[in-house]
PDB file of N, CA and C in Angstrom:
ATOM      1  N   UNK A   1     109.601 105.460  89.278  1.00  0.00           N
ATOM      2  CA  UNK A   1     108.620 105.797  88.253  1.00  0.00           C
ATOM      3  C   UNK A   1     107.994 107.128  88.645  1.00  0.00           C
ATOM      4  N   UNK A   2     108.184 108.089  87.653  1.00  0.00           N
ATOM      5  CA  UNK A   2     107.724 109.375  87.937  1.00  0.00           C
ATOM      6  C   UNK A   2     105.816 108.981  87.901  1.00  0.00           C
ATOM      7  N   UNK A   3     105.574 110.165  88.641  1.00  0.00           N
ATOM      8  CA  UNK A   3     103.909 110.173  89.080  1.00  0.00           C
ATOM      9  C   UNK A   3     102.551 110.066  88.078  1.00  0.00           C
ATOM     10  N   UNK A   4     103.483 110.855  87.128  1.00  0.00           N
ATOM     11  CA  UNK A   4     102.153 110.707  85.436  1.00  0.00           C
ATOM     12  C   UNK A   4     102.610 109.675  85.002  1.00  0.00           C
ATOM     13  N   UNK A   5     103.374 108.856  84.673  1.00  0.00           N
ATOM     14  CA  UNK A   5     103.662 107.093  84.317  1.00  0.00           C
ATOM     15  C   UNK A   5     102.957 106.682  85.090  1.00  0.00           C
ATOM     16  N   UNK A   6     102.975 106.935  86.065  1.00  0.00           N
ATOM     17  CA  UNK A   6     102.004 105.639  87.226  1.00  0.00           C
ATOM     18  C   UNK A   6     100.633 105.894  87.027  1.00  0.00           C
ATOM     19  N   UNK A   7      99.948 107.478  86.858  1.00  0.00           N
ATOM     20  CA  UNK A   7      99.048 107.771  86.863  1.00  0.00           C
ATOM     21  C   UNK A   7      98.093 106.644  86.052  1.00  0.00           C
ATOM     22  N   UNK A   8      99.161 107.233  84.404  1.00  0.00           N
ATOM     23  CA  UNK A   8      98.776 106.762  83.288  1.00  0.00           C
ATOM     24  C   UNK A   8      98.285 105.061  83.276  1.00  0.00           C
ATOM     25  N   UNK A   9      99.658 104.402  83.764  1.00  0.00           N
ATOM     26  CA  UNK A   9      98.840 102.858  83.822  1.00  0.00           C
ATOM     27  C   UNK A   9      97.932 103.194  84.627  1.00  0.00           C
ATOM     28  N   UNK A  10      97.812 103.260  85.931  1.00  0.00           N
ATOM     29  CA  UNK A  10      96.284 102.886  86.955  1.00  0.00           C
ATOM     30  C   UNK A  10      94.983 103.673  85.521  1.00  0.00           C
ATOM     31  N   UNK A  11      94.976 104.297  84.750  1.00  0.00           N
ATOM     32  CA  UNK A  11      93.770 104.478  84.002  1.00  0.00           C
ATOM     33  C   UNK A  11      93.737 103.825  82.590  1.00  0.00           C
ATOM     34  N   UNK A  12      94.676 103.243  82.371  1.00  0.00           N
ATOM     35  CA  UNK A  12      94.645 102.291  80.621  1.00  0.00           C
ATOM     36  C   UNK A  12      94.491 101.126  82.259  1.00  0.00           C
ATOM     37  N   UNK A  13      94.592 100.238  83.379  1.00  0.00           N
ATOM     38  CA  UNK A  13      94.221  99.317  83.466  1.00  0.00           C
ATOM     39  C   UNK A  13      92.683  99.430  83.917  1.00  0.00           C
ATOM     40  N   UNK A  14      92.242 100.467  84.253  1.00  0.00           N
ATOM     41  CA  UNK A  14      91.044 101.264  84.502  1.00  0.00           C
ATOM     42  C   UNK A  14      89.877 101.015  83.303  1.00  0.00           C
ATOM     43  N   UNK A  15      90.509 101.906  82.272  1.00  0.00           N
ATOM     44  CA  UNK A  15      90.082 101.501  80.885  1.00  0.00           C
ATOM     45  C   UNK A  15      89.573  99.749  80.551  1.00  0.00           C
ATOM     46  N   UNK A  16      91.167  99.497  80.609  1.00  0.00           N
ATOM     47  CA  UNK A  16      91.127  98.024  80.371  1.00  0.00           C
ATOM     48  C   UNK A  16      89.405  97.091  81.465  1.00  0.00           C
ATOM     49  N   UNK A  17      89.263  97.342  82.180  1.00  0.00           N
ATOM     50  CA  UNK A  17      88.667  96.453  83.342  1.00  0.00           C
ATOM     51  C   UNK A  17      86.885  97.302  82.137  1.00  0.00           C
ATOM     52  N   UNK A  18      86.665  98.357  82.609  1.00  0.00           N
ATOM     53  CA  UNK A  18      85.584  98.804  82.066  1.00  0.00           C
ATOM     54  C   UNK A  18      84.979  97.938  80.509  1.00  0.00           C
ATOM     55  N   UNK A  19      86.263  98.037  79.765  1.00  0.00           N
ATOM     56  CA  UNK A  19      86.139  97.655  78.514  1.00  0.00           C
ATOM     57  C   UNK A  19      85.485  96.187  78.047  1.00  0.00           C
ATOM     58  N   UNK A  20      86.210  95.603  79.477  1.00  0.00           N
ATOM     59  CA  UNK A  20      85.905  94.156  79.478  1.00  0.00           C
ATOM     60  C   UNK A  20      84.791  94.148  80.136  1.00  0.00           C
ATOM     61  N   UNK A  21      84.235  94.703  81.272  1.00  0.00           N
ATOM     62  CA  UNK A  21      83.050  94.613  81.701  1.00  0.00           C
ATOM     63  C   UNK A  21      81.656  94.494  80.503  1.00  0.00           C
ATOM     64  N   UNK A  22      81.881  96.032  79.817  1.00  0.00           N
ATOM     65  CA  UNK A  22      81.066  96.624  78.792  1.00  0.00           C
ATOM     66  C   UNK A  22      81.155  95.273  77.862  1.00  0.00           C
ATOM     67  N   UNK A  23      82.063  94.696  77.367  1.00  0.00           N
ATOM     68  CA  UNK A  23      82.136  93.724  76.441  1.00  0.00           C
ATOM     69  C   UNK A  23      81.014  92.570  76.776  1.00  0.00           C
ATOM     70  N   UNK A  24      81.006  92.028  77.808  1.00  0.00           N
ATOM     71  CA  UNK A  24      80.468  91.227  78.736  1.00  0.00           C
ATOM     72  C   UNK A  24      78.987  91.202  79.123  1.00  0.00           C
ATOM     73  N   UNK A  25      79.078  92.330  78.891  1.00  0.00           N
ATOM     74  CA  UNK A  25      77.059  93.644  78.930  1.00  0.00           C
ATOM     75  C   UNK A  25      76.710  93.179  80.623  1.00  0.00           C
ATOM     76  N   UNK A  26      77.833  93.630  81.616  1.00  0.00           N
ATOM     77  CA  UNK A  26      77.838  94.060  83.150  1.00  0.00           C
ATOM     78  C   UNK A  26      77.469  94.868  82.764  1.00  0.00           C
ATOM     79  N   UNK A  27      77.052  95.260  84.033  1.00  0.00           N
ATOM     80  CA  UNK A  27      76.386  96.717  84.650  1.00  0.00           C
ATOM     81  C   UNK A  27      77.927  96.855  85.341  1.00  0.00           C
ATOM     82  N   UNK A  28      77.580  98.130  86.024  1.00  0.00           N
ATOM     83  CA  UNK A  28      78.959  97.862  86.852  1.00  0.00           C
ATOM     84  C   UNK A  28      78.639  97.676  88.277  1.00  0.00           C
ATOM     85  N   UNK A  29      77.259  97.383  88.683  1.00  0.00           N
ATOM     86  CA  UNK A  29      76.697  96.811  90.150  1.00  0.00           C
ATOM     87  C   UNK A  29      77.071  95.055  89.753  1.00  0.00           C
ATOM     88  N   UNK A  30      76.704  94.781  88.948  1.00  0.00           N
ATOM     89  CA  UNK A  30      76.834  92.937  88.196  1.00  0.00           C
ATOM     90  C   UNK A  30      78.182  92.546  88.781  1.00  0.00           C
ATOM     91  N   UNK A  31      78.884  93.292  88.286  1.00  0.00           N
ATOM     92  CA  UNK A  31      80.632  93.314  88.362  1.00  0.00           C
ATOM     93  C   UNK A  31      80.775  93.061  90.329  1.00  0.00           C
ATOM     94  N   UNK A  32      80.444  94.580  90.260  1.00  0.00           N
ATOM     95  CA  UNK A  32      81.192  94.819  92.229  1.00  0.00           C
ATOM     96  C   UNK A  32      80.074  93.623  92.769  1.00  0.00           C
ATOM     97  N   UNK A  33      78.834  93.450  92.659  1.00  0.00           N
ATOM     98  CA  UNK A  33      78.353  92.004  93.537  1.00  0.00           C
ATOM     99  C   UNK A  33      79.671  90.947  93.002  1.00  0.00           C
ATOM    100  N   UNK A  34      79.548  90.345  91.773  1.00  0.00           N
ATOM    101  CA  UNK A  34      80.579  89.464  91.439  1.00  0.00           C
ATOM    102  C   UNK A  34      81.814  89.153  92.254  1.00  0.00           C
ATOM    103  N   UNK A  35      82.865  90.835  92.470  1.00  0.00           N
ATOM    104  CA  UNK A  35      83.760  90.395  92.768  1.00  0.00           C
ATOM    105  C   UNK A  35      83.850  91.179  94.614  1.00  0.00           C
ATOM    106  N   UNK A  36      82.522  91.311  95.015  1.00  0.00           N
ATOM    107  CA  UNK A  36      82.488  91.545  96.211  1.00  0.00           C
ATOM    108  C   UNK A  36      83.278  92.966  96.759  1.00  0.00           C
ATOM    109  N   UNK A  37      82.610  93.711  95.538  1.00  0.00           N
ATOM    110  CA  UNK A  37      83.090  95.678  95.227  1.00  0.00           C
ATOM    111  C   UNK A  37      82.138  96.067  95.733  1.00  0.00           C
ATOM    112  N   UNK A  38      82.355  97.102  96.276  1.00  0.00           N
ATOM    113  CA  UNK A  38      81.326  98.576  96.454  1.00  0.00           C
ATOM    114  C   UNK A  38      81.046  98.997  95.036  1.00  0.00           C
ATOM    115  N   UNK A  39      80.038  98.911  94.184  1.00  0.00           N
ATOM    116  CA  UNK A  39      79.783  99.762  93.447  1.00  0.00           C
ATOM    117  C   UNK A  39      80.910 101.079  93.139  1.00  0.00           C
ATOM    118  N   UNK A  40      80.906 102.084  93.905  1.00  0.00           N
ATOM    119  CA  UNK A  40      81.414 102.988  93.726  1.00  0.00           C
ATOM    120  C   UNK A  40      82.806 102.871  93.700  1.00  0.00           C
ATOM    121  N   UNK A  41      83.425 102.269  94.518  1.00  0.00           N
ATOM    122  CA  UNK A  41      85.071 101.797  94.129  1.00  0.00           C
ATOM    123  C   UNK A  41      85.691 100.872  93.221  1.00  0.00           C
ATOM    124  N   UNK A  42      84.709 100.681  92.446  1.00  0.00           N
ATOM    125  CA  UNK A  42      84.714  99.733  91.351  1.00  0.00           C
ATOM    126  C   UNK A  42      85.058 100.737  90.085  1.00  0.00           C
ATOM    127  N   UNK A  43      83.740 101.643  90.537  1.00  0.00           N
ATOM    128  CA  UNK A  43      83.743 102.885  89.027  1.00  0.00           C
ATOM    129  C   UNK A  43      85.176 103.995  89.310  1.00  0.00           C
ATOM    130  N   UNK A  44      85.767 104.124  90.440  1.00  0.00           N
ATOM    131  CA  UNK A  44      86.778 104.945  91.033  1.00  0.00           C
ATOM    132  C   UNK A  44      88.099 104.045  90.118  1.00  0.00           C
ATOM    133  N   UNK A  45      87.948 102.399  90.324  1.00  0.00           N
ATOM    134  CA  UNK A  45      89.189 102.065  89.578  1.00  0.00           C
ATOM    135  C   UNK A  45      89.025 102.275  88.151  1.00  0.00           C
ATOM    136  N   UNK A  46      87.695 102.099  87.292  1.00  0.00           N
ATOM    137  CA  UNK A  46      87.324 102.085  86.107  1.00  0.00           C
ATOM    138  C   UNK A  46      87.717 103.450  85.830  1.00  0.00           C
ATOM    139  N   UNK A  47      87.672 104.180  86.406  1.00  0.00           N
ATOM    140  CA  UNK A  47      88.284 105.391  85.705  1.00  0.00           C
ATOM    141  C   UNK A  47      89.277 106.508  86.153  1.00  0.00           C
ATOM    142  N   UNK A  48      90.228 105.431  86.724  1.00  0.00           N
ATOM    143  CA  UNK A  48      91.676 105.379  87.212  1.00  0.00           C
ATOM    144  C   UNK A  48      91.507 106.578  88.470  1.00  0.00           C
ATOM    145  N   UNK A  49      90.616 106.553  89.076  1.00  0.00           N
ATOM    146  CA  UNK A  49      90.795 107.651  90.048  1.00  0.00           C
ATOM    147  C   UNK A  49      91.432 107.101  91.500  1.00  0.00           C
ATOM    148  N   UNK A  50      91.428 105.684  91.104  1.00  0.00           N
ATOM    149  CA  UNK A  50      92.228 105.049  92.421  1.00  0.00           C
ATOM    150  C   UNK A  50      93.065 103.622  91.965  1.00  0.00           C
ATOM    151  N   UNK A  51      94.102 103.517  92.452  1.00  0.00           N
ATOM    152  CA  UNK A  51      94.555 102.381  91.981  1.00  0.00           C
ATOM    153  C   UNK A  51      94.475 100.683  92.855  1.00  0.00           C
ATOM    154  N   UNK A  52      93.983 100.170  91.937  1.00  0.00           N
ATOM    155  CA  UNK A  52      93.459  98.995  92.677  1.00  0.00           C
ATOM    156  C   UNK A  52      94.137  97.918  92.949  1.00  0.00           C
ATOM    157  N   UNK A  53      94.437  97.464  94.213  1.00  0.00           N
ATOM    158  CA  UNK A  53      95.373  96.341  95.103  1.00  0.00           C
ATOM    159  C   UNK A  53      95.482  95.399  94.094  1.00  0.00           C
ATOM    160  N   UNK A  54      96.307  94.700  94.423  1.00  0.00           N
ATOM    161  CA  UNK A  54      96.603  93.299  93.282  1.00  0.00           C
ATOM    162  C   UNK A  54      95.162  92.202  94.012  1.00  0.00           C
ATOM    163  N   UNK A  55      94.794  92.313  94.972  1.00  0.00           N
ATOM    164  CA  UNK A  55      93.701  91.155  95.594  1.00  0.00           C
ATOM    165  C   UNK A  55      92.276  92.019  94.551  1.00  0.00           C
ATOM    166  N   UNK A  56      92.436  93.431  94.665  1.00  0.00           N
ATOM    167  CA  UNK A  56      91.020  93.618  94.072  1.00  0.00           C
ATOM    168  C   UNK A  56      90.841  93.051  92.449  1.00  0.00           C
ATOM    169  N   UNK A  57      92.592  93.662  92.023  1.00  0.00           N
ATOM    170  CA  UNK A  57      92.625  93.171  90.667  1.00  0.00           C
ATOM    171  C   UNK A  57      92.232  91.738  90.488  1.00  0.00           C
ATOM    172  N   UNK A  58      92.519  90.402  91.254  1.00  0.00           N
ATOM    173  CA  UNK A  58      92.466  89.609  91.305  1.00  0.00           C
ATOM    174  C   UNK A  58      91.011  89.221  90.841  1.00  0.00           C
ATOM    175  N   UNK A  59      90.395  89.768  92.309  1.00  0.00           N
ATOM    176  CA  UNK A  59      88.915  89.379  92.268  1.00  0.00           C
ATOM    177  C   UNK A  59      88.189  89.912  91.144  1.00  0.00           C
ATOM    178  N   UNK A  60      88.637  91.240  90.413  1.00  0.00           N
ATOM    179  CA  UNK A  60      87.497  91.604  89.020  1.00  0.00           C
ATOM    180  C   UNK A  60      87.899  90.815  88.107  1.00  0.00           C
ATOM    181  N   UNK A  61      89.493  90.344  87.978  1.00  0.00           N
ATOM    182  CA  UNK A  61      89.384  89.567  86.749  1.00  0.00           C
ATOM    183  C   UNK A  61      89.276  87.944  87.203  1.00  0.00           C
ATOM    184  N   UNK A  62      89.170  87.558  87.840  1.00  0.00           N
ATOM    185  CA  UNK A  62      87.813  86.459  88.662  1.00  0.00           C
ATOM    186  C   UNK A  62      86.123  86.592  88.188  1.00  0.00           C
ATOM    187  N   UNK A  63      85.719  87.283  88.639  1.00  0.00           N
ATOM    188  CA  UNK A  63      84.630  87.749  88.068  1.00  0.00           C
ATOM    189  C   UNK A  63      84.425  87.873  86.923  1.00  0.00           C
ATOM    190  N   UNK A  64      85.414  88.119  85.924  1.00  0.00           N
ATOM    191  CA  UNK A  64      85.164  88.779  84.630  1.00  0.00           C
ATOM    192  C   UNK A  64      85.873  87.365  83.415  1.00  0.00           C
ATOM    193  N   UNK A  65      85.801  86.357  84.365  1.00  0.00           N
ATOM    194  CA  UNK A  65      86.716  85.260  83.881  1.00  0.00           C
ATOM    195  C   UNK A  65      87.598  85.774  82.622  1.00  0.00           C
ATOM    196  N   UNK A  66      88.229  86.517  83.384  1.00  0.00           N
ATOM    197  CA  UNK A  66      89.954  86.320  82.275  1.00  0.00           C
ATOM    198  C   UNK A  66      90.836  86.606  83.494  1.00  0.00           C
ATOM    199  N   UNK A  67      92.095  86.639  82.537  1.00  0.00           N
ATOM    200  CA  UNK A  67      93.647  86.364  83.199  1.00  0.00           C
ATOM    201  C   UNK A  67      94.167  87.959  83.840  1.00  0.00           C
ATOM    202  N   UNK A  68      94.262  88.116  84.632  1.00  0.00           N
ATOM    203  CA  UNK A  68      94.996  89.288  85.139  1.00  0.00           C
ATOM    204  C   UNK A  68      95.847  89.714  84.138  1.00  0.00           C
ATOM    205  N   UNK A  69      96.600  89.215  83.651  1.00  0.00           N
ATOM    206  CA  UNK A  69      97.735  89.489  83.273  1.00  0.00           C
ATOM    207  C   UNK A  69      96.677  90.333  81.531  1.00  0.00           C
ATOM    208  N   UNK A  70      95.767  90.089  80.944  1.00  0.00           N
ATOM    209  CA  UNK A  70      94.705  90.913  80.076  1.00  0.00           C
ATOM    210  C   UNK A  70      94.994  92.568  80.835  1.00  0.00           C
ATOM    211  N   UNK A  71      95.038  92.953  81.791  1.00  0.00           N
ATOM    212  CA  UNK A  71      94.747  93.842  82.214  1.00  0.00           C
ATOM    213  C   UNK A  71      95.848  94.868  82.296  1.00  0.00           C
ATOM    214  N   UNK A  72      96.903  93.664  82.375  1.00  0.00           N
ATOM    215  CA  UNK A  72      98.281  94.168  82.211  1.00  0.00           C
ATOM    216  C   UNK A  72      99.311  94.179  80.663  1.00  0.00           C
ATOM    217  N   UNK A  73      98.747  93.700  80.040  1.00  0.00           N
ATOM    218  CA  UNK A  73     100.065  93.314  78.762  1.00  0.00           C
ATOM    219  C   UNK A  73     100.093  94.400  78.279  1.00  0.00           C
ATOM    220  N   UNK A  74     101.415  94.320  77.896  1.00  0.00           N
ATOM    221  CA  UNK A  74     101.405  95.461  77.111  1.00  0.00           C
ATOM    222  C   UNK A  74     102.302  96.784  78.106  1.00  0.00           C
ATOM    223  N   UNK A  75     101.919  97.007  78.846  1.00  0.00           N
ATOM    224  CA  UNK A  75     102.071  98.168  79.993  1.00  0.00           C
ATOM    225  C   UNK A  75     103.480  98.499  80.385  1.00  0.00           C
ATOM    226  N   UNK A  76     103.939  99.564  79.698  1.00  0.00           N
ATOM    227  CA  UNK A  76     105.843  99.706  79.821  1.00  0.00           C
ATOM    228  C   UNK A  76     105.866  99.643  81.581  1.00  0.00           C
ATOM    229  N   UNK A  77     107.100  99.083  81.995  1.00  0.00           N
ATOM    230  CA  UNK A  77     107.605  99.083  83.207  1.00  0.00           C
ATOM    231  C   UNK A  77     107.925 100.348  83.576  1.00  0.00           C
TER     232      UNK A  77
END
């Protein structure tokens, strides 16, 4: 997978996580206590500036009670 494909998902799942937060009316401190985030590496995945482990993914959509896989559908291979 060339480097702007990859880019691109880590910020539509970025997107995705924010969207659901905002939906939810988190803060995004609400969230990282929740799923046991730094604040700031929380907002780094929210807006794809880092891509986040499958355990972190885990734990926000834990926190955010939905399915991982929300975060993912959709998302060409």
């Amino acid at each position: 997978m060339n480097s702007w494909k990859y880019q691109k998902i880590i910020e539509l799942v970025g997107m995705r996580i924010r969207s659901t937060r905002q939906s939810q009316e988190l803060t995004i401190e609400d969230l990282a206590e929740a799923c046991d985030m730094h604040p700031t590496s929380l907002g780094r995945v929210e807006r794809g500036d880092t891509s986040p482990t499958l355990h972190s993914l885990v734990k926000i959509a834990d926190a955010l009670n939905t399915d991982l896989a929300e975060f993912l559908e959709g998302i060409p291979g």
